[in-house]
C-alpha atoms as a PDB file:
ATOM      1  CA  UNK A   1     -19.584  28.273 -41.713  1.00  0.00           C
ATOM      2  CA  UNK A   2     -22.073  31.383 -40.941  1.00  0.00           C
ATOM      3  CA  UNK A   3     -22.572  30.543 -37.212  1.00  0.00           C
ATOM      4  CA  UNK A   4     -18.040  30.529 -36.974  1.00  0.00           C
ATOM      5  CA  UNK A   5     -18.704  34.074 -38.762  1.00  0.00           C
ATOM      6  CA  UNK A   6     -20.780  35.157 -36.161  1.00  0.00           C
ATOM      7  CA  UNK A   7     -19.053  33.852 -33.425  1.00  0.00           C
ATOM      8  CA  UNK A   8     -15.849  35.336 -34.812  1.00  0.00           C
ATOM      9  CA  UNK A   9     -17.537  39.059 -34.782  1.00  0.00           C
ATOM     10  CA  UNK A  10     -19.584  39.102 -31.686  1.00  0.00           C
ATOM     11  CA  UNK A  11     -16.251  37.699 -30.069  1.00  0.00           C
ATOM     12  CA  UNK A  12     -14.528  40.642 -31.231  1.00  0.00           C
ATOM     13  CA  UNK A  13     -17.109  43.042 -29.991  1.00  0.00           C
ATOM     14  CA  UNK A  14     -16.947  40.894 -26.030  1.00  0.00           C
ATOM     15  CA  UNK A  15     -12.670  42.160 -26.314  1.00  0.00           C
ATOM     16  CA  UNK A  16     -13.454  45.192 -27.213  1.00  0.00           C
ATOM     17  CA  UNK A  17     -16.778  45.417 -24.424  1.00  0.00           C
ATOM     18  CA  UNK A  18     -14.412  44.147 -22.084  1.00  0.00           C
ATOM     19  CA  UNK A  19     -11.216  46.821 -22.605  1.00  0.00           C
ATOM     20  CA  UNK A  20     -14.297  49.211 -22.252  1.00  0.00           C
ATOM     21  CA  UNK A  21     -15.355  48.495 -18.701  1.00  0.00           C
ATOM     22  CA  UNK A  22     -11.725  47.526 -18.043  1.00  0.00           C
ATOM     23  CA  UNK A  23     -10.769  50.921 -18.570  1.00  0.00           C
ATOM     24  CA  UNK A  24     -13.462  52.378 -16.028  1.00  0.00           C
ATOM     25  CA  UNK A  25     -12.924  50.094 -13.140  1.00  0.00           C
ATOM     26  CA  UNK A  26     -11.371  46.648 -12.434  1.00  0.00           C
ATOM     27  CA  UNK A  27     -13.381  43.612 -13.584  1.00  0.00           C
ATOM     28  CA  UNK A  28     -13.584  39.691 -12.945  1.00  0.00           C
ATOM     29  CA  UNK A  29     -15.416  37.240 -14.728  1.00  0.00           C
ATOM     30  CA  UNK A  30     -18.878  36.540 -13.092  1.00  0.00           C
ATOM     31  CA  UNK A  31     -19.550  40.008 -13.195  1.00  0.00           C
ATOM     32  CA  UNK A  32     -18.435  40.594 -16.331  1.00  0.00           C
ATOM     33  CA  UNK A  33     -20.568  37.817 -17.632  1.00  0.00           C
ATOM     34  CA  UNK A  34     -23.577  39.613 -15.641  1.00  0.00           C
ATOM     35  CA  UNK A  35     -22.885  42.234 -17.601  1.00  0.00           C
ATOM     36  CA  UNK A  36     -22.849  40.705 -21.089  1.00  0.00           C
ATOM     37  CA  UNK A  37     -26.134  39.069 -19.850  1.00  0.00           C
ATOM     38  CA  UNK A  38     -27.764  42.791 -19.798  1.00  0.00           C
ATOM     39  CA  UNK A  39     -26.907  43.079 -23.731  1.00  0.00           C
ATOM     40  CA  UNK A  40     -28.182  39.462 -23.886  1.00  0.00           C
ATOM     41  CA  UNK A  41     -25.212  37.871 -24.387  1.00  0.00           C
ATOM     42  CA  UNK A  42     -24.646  34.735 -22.602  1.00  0.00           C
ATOM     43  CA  UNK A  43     -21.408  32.639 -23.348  1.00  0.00           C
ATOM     44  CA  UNK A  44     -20.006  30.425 -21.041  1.00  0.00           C
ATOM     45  CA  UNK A  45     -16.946  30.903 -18.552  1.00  0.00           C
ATOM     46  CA  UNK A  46     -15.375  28.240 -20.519  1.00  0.00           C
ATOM     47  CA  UNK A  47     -15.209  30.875 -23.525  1.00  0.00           C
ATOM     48  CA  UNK A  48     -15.025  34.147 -20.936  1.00  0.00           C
ATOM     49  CA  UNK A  49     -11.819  33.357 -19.449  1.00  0.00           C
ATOM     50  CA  UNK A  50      -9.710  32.233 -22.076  1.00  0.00           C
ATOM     51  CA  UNK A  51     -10.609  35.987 -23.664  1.00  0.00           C
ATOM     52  CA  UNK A  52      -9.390  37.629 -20.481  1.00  0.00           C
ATOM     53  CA  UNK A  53      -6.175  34.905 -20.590  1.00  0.00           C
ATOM     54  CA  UNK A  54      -5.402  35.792 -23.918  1.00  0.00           C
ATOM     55  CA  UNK A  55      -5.640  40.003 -23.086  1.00  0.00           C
ATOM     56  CA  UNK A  56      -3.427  39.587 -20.179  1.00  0.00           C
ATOM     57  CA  UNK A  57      -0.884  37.514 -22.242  1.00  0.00           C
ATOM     58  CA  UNK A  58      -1.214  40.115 -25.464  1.00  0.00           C
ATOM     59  CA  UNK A  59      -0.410  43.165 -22.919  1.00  0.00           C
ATOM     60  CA  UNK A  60      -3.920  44.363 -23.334  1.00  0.00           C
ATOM     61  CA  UNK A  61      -4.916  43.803 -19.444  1.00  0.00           C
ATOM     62  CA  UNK A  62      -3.270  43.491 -15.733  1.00  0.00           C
ATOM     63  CA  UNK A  63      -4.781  40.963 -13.068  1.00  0.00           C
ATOM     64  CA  UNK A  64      -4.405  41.327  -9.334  1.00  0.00           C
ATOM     65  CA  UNK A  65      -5.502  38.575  -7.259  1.00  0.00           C
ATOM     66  CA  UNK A  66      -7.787  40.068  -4.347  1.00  0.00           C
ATOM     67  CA  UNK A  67      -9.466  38.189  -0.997  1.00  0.00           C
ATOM     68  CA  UNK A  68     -12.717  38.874  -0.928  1.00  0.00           C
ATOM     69  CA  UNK A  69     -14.778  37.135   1.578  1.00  0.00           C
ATOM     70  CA  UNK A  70     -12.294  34.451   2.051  1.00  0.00           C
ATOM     71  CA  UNK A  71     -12.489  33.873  -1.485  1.00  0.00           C
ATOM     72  CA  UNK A  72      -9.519  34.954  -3.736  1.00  0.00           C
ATOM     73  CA  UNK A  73     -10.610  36.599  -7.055  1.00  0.00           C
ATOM     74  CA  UNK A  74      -8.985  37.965  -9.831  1.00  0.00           C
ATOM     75  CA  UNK A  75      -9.365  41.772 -11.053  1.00  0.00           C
ATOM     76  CA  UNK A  76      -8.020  42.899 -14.394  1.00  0.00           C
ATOM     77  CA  UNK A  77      -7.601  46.240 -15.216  1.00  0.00           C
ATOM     78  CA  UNK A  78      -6.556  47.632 -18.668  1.00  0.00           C
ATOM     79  CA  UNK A  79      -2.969  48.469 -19.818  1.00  0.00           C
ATOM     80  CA  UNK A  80      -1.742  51.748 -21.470  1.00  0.00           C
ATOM     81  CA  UNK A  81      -1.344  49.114 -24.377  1.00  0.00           C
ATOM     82  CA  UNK A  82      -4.989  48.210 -23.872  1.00  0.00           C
ATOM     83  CA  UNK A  83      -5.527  52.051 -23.965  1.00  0.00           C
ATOM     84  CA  UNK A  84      -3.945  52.483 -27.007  1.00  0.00           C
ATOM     85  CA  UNK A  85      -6.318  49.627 -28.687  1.00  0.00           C
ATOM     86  CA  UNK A  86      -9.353  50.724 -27.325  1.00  0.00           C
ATOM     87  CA  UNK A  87      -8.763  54.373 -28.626  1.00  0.00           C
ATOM     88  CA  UNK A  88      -8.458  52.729 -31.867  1.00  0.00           C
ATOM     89  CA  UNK A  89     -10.577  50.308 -32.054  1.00  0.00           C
ATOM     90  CA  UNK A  90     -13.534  52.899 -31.054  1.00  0.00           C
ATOM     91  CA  UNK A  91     -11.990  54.882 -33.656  1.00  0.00           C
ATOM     92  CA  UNK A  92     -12.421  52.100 -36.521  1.00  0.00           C
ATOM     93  CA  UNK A  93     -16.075  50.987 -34.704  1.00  0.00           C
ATOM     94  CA  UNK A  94     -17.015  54.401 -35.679  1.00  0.00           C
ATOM     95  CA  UNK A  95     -15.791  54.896 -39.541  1.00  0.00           C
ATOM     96  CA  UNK A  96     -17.411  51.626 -39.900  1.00  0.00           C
ATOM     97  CA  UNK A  97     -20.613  51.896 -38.075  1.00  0.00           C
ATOM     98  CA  UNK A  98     -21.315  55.519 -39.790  1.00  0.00           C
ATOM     99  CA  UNK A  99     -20.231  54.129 -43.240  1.00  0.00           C
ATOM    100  CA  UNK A 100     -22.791  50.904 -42.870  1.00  0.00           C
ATOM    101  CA  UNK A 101     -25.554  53.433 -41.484  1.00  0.00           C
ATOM    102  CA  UNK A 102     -25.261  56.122 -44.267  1.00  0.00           C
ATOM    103  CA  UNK A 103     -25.220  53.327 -46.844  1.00  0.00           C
ATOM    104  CA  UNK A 104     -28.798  52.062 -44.751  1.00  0.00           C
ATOM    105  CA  UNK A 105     -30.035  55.384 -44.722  1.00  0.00           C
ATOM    106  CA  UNK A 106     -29.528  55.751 -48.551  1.00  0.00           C
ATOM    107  CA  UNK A 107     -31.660  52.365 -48.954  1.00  0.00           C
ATOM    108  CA  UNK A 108     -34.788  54.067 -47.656  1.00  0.00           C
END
């Protein structure tokens, strides 16, 4: 039951990671998953893509299908939806982180 817990939040934090970057540039999937490898987090494509499927289908992201080097690959960029969520969501990250680090801070 504690590893679906985990998986369940650090899932949540890979939508929100990925509205992030979304929101500076266009992404795809390998390098997105590069990415998450920096922060040392290493799921497979099999998990990846369904989580940008499920974005584009919720309004939250935008895919283009590009040629690049013969190959065709597919960009997503973030809506104003997507916008919208990631404003809040950083909001709520925030309350909640500074709430859970005060109460840590208090433990000392």
């Amino acid at each position: 039951m504690m590893e679906k817990i985990t998986r369940d939040f650090f899932l949540g934090f890979i939508r929100i990671h990925i509205l992030h970057h979304a929101e500076k540039e266009p992404i795809f999937g390998q390098r997105f998953s590069e990415e998450l490898g920096r922060h040392g987090y290493h799921i497979s494509y099999g998990t990846l893509y369904p989580i940008f499927h499920r974005l584009e289908k919720e309004g939250y992201l935008v895919s283009e299908k590009i040629n690049v080097g013969g190959k065709i690959r597919k960009y997503y960029k973030i809506t104003r939806k997507g916008k919208r969520m990631l404003t809040e969501a950083k909001q709520q990250i925030r309350e909640l982180v500074d709430e859970v680090l005060e109460d840590s801070k208090e433990l000392k």
